[in-house]
PDB file of N, CA and C in Angstrom:
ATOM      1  N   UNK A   1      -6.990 108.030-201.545  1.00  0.00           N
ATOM      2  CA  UNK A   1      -6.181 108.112-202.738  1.00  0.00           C
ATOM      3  C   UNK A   1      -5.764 106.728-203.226  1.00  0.00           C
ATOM      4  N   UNK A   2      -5.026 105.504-202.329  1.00  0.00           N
ATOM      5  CA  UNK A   2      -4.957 104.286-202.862  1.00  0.00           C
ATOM      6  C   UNK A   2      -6.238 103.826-203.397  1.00  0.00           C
ATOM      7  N   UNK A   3      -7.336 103.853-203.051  1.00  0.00           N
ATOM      8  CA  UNK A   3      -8.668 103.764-204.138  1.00  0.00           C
ATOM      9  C   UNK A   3      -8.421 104.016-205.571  1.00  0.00           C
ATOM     10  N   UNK A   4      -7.955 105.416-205.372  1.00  0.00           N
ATOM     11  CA  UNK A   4      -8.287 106.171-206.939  1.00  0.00           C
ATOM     12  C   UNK A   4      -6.965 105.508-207.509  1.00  0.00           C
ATOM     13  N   UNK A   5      -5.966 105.109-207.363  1.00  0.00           N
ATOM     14  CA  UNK A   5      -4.852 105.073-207.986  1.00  0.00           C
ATOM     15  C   UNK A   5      -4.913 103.371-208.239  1.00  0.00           C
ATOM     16  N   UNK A   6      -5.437 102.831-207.258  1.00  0.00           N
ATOM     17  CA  UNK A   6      -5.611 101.548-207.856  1.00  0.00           C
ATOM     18  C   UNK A   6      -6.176 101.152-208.894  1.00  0.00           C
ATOM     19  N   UNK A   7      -8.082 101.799-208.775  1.00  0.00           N
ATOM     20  CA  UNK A   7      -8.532 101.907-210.037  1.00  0.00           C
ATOM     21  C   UNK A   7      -7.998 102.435-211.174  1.00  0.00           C
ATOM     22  N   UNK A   8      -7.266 103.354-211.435  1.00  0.00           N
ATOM     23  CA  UNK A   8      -6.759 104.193-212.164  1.00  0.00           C
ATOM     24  C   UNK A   8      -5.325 103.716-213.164  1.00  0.00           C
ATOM     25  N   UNK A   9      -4.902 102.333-212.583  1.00  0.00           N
ATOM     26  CA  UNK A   9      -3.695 101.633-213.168  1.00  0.00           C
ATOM     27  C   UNK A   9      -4.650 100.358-213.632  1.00  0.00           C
ATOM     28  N   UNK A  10      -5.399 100.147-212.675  1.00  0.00           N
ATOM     29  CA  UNK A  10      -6.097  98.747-213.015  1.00  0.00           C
ATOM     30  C   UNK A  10      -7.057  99.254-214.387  1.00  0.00           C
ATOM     31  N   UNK A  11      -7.333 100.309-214.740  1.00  0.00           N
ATOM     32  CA  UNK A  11      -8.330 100.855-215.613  1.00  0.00           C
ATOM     33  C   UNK A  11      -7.040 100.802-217.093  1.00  0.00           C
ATOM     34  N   UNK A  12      -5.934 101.231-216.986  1.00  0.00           N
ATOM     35  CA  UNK A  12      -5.077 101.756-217.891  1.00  0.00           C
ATOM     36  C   UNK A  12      -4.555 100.375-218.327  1.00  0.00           C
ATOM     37  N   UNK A  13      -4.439  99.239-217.513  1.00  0.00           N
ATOM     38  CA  UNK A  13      -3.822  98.032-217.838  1.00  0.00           C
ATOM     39  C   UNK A  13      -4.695  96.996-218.288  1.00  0.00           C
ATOM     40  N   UNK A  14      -5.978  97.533-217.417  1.00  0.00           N
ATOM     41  CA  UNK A  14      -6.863  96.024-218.443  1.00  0.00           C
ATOM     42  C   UNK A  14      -7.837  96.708-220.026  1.00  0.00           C
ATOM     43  N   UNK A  15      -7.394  98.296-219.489  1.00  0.00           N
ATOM     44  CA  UNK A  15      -7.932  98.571-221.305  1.00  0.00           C
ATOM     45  C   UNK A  15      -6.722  98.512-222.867  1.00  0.00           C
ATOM     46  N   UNK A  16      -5.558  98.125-221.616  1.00  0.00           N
ATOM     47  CA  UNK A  16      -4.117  97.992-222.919  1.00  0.00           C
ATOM     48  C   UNK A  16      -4.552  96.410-223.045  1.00  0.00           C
ATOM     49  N   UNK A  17      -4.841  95.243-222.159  1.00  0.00           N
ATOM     50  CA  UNK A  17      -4.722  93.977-222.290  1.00  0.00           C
ATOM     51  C   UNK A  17      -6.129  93.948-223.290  1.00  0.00           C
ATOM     52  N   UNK A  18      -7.390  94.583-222.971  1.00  0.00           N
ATOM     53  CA  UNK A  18      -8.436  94.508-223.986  1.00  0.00           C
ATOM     54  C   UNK A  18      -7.993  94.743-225.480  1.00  0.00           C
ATOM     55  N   UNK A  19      -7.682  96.198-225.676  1.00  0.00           N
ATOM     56  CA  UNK A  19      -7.236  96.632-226.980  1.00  0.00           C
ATOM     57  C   UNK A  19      -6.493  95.424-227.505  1.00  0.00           C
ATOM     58  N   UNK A  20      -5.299  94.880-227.341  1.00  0.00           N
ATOM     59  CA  UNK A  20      -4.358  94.327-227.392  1.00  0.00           C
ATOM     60  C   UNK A  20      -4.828  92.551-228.170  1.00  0.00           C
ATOM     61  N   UNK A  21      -5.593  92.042-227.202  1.00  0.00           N
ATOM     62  CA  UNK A  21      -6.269  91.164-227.482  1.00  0.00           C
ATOM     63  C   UNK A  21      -6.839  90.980-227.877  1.00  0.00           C
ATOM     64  N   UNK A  22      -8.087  91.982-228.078  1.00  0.00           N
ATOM     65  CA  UNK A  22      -8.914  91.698-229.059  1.00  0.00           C
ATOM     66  C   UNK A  22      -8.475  92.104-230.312  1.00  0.00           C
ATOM     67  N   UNK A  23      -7.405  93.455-230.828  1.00  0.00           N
ATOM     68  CA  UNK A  23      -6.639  93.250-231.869  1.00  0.00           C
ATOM     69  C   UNK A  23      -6.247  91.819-232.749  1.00  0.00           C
ATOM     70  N   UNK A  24      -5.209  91.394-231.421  1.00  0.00           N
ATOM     71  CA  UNK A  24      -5.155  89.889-231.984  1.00  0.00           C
ATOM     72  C   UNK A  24      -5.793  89.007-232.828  1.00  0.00           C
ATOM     73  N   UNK A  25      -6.961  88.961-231.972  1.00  0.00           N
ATOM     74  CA  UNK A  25      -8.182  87.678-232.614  1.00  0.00           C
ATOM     75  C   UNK A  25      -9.268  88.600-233.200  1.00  0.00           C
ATOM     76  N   UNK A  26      -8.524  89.712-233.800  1.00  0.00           N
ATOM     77  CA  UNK A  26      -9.661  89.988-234.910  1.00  0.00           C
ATOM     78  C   UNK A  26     -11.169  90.358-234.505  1.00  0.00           C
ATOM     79  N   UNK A  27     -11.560  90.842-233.253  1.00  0.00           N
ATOM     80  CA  UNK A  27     -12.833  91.076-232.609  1.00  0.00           C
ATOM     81  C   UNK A  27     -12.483  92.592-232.412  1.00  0.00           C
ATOM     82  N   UNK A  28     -13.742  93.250-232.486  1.00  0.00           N
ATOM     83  CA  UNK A  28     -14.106  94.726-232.124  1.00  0.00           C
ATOM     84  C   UNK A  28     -13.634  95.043-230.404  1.00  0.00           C
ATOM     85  N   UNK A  29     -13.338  96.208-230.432  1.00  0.00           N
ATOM     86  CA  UNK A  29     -12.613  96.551-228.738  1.00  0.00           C
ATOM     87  C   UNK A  29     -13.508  97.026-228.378  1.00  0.00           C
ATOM     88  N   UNK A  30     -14.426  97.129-227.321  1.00  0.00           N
ATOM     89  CA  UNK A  30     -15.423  97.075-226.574  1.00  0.00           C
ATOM     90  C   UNK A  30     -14.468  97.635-225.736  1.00  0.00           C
ATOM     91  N   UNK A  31     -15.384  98.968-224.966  1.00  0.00           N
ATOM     92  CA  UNK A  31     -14.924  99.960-223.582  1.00  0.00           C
ATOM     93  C   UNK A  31     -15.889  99.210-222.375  1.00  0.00           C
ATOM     94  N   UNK A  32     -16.653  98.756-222.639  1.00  0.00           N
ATOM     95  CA  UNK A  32     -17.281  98.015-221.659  1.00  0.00           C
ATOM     96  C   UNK A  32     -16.545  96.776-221.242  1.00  0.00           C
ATOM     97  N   UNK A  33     -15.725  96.166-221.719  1.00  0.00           N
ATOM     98  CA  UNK A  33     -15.149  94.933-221.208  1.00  0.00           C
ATOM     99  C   UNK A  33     -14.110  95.604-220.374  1.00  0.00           C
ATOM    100  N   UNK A  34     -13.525  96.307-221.098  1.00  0.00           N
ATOM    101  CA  UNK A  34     -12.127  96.792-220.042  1.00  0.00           C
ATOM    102  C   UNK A  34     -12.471  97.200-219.028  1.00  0.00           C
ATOM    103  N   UNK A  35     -13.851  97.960-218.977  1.00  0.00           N
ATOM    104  CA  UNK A  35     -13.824  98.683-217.644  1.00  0.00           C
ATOM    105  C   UNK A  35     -14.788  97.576-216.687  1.00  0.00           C
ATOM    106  N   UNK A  36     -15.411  96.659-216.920  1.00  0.00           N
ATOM    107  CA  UNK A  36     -15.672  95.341-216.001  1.00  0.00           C
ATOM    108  C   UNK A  36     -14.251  95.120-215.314  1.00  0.00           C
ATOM    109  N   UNK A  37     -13.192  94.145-216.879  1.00  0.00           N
ATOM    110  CA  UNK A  37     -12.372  94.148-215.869  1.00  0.00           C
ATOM    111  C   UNK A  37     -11.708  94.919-214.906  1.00  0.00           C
ATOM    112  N   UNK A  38     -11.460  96.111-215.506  1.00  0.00           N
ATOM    113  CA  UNK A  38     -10.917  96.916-214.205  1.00  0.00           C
ATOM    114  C   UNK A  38     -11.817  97.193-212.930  1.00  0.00           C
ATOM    115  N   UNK A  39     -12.715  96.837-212.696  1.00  0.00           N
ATOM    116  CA  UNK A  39     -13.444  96.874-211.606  1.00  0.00           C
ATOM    117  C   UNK A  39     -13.246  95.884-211.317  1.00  0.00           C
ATOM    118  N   UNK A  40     -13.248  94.475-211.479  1.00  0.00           N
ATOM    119  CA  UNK A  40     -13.084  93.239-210.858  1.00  0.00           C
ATOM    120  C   UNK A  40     -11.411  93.096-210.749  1.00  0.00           C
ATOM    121  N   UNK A  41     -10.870  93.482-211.430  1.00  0.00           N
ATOM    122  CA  UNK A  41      -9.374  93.869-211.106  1.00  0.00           C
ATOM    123  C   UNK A  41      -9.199  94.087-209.917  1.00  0.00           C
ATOM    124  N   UNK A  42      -9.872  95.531-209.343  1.00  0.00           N
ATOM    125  CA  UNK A  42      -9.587  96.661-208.617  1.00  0.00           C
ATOM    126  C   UNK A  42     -10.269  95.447-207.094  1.00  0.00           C
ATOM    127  N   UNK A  43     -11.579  94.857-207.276  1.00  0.00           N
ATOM    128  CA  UNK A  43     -12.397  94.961-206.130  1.00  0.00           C
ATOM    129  C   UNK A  43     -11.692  93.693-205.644  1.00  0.00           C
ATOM    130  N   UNK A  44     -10.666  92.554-206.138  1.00  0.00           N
ATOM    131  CA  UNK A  44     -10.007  91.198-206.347  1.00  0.00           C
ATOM    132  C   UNK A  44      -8.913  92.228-205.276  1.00  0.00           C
ATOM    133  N   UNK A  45      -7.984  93.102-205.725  1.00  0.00           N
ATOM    134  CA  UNK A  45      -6.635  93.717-205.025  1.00  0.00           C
ATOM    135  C   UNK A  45      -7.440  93.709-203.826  1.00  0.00           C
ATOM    136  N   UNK A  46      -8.751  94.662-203.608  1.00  0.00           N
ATOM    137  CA  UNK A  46      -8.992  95.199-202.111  1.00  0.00           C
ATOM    138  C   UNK A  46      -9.048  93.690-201.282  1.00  0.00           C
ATOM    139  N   UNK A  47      -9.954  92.952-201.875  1.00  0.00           N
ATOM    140  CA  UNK A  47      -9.897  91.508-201.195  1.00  0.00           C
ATOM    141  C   UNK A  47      -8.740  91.138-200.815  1.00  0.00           C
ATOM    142  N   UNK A  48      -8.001  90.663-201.705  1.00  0.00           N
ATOM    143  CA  UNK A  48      -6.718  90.044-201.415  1.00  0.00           C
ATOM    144  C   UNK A  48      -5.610  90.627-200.283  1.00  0.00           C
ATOM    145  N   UNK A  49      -5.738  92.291-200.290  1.00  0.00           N
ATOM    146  CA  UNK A  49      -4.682  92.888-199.156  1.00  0.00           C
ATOM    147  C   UNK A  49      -5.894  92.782-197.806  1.00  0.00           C
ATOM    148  N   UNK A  50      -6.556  92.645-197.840  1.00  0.00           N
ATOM    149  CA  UNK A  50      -7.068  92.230-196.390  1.00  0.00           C
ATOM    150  C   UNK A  50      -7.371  90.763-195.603  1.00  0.00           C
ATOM    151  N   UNK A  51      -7.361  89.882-196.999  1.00  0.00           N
ATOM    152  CA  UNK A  51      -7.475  88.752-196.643  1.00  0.00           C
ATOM    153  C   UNK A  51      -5.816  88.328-195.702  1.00  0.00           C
ATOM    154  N   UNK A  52      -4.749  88.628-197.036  1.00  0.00           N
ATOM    155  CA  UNK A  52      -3.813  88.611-196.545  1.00  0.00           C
ATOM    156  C   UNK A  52      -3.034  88.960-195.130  1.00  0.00           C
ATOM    157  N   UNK A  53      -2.330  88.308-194.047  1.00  0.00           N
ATOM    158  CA  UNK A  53      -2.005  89.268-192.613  1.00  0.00           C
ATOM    159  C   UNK A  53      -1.139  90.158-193.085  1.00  0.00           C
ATOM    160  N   UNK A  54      -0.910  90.962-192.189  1.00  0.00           N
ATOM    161  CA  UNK A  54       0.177  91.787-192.012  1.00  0.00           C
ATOM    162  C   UNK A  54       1.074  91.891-190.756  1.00  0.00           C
ATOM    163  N   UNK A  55       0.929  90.703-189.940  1.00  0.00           N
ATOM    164  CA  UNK A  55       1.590  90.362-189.112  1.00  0.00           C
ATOM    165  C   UNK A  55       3.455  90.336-189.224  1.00  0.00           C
ATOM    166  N   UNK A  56       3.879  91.047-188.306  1.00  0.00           N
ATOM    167  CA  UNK A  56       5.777  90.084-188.186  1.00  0.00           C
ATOM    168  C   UNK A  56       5.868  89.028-188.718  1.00  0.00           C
ATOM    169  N   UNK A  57       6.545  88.188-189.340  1.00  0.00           N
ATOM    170  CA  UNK A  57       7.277  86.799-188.839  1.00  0.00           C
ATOM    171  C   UNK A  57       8.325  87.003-188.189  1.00  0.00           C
ATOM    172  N   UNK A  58       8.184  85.783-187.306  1.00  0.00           N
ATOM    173  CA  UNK A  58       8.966  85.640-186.223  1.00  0.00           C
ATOM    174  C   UNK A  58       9.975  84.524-186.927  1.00  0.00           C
ATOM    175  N   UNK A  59      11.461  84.985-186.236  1.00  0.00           N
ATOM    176  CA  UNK A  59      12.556  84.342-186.523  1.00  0.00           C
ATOM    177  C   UNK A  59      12.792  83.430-185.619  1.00  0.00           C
ATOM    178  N   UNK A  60      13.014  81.622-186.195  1.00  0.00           N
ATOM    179  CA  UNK A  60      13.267  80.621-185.657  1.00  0.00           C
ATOM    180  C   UNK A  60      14.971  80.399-185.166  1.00  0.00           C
ATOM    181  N   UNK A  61      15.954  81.327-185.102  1.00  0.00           N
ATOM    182  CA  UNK A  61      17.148  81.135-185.107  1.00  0.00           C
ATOM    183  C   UNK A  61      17.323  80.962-183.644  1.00  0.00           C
TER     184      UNK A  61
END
């Protein structure tokens, strides 16, 4: 389920930042860009929470 829900926010947020932007600067909104990014969105999170530890820190007091 964290799969689907990741994709599933990452899909809803980089097709509001597409719309949005390309509004802006006057260019056609393309469903194909948003959903790249939301895949490179999505596959960047999985990287990053595993790269990251999840170890304790230990308190120096």
């Amino acid at each position: 389920m964290r799969f689907f829900f990741t994709f599933f926010w990452a899909f809803l947020l980089s097709m509001m930042l597409t719309y949005v932007v390309s509004s802006m600067n006057g260019f056609a909104f393309h469903f194909e860009t948003g959903l790249m990014l939301s895949i490179v969105i999505t596959v960047l999170l999985f990287v990053i929470t595993t790269i990251i530890p999840n170890d304790p820190v230990e308190d120096h007091h």
